[in-house]
PDB file of N, CA and C in Angstrom:
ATOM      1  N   UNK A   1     -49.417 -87.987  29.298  1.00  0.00           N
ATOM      2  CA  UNK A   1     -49.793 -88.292  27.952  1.00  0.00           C
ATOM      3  C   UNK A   1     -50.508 -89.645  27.940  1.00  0.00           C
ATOM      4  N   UNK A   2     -51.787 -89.774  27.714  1.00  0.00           N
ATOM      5  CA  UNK A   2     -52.729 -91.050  27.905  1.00  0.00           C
ATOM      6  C   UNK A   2     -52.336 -91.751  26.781  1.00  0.00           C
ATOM      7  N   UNK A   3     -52.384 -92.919  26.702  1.00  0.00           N
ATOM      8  CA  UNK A   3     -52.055 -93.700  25.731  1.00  0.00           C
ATOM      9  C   UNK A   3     -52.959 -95.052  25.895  1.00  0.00           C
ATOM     10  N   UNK A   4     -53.627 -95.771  24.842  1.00  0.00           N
ATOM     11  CA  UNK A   4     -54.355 -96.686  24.970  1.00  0.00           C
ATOM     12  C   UNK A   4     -53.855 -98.018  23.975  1.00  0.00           C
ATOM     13  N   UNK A   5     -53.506 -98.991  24.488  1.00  0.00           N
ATOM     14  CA  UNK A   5     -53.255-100.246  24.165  1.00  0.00           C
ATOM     15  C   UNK A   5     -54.220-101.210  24.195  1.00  0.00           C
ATOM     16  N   UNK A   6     -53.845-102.668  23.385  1.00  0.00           N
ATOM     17  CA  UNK A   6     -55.093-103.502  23.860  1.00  0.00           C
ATOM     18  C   UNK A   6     -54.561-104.993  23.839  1.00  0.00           C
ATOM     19  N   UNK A   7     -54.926-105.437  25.556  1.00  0.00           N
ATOM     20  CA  UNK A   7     -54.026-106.178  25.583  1.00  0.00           C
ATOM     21  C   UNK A   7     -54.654-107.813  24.800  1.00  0.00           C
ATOM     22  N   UNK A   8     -53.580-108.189  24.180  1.00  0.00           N
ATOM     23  CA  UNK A   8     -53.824-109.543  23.781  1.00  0.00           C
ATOM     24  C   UNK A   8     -53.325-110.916  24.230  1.00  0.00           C
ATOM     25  N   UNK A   9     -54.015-112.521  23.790  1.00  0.00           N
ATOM     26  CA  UNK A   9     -53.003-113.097  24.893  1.00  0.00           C
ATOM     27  C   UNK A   9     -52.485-114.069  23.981  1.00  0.00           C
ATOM     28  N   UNK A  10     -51.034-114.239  24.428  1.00  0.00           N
ATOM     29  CA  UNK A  10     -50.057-115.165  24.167  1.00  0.00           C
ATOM     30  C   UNK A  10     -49.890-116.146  24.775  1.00  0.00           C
ATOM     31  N   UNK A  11     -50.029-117.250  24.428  1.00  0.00           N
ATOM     32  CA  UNK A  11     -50.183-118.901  25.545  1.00  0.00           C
ATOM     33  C   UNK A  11     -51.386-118.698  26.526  1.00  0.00           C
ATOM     34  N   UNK A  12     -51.139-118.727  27.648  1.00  0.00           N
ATOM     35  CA  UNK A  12     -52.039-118.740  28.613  1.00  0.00           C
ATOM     36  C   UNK A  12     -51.972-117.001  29.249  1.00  0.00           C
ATOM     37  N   UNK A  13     -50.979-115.732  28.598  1.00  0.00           N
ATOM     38  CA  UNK A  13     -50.705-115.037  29.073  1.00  0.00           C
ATOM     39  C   UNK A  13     -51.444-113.538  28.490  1.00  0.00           C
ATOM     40  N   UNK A  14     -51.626-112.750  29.288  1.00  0.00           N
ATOM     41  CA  UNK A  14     -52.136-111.420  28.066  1.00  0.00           C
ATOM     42  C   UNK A  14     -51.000-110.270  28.523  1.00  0.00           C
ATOM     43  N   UNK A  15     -50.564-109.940  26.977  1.00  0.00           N
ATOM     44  CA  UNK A  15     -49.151-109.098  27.011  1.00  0.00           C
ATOM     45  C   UNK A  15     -50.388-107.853  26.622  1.00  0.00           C
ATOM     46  N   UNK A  16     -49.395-106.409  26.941  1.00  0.00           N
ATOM     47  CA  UNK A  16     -49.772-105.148  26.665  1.00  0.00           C
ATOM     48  C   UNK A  16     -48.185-104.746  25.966  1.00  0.00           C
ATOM     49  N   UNK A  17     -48.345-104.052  24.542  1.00  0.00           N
ATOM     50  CA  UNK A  17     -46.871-103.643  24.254  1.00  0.00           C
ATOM     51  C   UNK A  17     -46.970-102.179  24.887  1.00  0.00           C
ATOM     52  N   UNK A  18     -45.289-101.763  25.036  1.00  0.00           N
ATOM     53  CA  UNK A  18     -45.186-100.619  25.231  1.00  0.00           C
ATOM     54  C   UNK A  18     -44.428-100.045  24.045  1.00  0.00           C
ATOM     55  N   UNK A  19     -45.093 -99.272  23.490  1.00  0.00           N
ATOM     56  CA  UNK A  19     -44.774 -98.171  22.143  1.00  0.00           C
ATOM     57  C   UNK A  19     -42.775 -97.826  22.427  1.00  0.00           C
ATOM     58  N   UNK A  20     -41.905 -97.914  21.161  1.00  0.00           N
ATOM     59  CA  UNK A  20     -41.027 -97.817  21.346  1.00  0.00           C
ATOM     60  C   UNK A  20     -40.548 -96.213  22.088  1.00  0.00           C
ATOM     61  N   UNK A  21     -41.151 -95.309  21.445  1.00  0.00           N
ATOM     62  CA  UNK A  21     -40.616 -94.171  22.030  1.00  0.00           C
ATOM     63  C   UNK A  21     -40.859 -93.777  23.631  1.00  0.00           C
ATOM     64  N   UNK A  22     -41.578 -94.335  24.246  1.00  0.00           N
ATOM     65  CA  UNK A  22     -41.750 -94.746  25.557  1.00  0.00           C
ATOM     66  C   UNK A  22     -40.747 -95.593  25.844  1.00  0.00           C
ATOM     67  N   UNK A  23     -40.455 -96.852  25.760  1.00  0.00           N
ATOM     68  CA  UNK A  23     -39.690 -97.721  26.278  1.00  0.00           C
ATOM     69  C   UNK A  23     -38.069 -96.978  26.307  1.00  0.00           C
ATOM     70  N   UNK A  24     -38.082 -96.074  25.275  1.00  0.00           N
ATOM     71  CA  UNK A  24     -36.201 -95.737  24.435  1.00  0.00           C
ATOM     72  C   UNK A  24     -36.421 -94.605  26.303  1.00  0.00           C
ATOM     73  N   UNK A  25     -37.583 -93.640  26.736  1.00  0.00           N
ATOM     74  CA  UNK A  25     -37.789 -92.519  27.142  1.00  0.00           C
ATOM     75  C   UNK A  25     -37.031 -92.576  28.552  1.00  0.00           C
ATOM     76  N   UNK A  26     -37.898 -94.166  28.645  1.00  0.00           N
ATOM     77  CA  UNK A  26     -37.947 -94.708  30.301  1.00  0.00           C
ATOM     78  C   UNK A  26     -36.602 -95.840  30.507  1.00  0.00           C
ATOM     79  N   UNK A  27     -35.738 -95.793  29.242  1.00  0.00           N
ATOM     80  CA  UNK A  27     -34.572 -96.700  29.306  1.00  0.00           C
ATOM     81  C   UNK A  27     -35.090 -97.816  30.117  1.00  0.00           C
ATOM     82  N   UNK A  28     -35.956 -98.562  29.342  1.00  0.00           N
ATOM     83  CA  UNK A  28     -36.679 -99.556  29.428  1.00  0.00           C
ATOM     84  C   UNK A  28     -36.168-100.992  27.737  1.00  0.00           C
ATOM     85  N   UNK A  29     -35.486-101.835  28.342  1.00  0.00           N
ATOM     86  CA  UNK A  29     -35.229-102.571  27.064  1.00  0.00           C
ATOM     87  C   UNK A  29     -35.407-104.439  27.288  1.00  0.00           C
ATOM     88  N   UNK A  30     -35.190-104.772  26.233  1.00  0.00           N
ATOM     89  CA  UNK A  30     -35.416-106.325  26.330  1.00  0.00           C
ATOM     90  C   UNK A  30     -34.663-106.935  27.644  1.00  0.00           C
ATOM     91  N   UNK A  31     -35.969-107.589  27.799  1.00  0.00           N
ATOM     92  CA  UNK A  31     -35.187-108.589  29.542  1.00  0.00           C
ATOM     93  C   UNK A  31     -35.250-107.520  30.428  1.00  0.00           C
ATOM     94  N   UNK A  32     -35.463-106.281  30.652  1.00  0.00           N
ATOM     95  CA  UNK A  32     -35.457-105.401  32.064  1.00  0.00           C
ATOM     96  C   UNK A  32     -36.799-106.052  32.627  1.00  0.00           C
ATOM     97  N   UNK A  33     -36.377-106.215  33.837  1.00  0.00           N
ATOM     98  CA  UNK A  33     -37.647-106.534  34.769  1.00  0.00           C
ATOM     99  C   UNK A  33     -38.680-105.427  35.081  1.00  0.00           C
ATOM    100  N   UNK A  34     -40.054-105.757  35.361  1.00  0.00           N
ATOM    101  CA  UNK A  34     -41.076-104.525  35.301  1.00  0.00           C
ATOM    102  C   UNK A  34     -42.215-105.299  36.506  1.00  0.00           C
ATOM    103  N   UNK A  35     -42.128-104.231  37.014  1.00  0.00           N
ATOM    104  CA  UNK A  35     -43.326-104.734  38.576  1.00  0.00           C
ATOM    105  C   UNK A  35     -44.357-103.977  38.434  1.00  0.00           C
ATOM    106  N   UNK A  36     -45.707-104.640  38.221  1.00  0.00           N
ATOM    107  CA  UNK A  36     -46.928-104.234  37.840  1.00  0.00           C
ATOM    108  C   UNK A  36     -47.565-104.186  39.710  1.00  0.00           C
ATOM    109  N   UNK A  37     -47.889-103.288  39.550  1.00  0.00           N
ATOM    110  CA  UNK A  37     -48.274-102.482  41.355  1.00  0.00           C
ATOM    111  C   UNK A  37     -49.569-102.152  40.961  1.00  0.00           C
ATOM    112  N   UNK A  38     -50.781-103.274  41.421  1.00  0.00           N
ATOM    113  CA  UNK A  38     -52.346-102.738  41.537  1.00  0.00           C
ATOM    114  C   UNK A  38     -52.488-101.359  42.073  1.00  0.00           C
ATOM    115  N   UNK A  39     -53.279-100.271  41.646  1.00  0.00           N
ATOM    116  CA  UNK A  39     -53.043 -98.890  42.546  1.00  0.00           C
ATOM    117  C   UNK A  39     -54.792 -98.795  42.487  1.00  0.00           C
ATOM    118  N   UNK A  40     -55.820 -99.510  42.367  1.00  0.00           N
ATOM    119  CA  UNK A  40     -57.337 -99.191  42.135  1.00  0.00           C
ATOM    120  C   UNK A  40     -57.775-100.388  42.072  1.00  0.00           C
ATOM    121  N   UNK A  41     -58.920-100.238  41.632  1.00  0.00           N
ATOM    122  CA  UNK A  41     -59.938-100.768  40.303  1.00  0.00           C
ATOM    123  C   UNK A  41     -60.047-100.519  38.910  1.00  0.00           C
ATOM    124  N   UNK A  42     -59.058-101.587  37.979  1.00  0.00           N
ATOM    125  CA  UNK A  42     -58.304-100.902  37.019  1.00  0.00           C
ATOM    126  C   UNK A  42     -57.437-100.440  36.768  1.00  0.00           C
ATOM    127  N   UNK A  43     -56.665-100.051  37.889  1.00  0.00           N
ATOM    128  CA  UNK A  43     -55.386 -99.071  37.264  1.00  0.00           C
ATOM    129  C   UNK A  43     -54.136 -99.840  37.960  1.00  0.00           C
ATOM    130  N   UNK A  44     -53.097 -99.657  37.527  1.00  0.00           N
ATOM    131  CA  UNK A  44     -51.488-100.264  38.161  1.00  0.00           C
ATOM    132  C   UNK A  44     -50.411 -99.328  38.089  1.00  0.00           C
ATOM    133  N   UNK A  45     -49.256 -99.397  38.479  1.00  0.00           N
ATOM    134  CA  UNK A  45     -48.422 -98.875  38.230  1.00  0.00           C
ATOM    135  C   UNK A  45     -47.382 -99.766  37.522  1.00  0.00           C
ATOM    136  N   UNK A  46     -46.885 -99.403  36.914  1.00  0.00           N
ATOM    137  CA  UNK A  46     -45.675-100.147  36.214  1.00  0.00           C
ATOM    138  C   UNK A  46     -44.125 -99.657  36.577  1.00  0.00           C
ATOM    139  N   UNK A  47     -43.380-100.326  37.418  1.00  0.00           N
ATOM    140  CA  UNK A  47     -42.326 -99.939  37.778  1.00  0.00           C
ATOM    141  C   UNK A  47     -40.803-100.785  37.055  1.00  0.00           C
ATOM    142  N   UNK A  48     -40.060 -99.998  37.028  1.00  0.00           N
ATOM    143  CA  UNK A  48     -38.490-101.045  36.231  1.00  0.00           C
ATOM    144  C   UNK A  48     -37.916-101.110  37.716  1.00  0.00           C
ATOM    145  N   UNK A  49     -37.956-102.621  37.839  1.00  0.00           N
ATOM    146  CA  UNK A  49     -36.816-102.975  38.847  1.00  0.00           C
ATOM    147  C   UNK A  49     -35.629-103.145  38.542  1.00  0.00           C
ATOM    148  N   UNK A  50     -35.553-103.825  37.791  1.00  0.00           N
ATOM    149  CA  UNK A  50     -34.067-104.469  37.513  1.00  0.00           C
ATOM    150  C   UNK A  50     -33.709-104.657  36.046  1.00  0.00           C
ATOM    151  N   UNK A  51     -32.703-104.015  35.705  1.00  0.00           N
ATOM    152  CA  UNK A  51     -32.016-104.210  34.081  1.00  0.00           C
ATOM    153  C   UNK A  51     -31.114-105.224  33.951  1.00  0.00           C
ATOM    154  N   UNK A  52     -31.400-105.506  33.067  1.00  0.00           N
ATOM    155  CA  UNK A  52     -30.870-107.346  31.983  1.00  0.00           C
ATOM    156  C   UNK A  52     -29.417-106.967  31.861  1.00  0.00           C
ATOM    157  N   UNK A  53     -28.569-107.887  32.795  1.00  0.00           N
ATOM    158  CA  UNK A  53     -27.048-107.042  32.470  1.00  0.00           C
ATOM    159  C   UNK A  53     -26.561-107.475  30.462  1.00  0.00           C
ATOM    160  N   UNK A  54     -26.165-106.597  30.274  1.00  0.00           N
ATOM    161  CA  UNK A  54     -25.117-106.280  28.665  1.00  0.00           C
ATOM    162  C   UNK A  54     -24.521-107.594  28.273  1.00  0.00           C
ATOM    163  N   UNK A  55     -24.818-108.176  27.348  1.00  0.00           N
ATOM    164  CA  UNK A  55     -24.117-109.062  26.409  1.00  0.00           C
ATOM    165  C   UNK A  55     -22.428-108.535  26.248  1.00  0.00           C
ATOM    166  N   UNK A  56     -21.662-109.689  26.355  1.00  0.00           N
ATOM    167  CA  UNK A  56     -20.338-109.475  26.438  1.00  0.00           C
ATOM    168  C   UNK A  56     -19.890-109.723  25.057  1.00  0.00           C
TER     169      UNK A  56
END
């Protein structure tokens, strides 16, 4: 399912959001770590390494 974003920049940084029903899909949430993997010219992969342990 293609989906097109546009990234903008914050401080010195350019964020891309990811649409909530994606993020809920890929149990993807605030603070999970995400490894952006060049795969081209243009293209990456976006991988979840590591999840933000649970507020006590």
């Amino acid at each position: 399912m293609p989906l097109t974003r546009k990234a903008r920049t914050v401080g010195s940084s350019l964020v891309i959001t990811i649409p909530s029903q994606i993020a809920k899909a890929h149990d993807i949430e605030d603070g999970d770590e995400l490894e952006i993997i060049p795969a081209g010219i243009g293209e990456f992969l976006i991988k979840k390494v590591k999840k933000r342990p649970k507020k006590k």
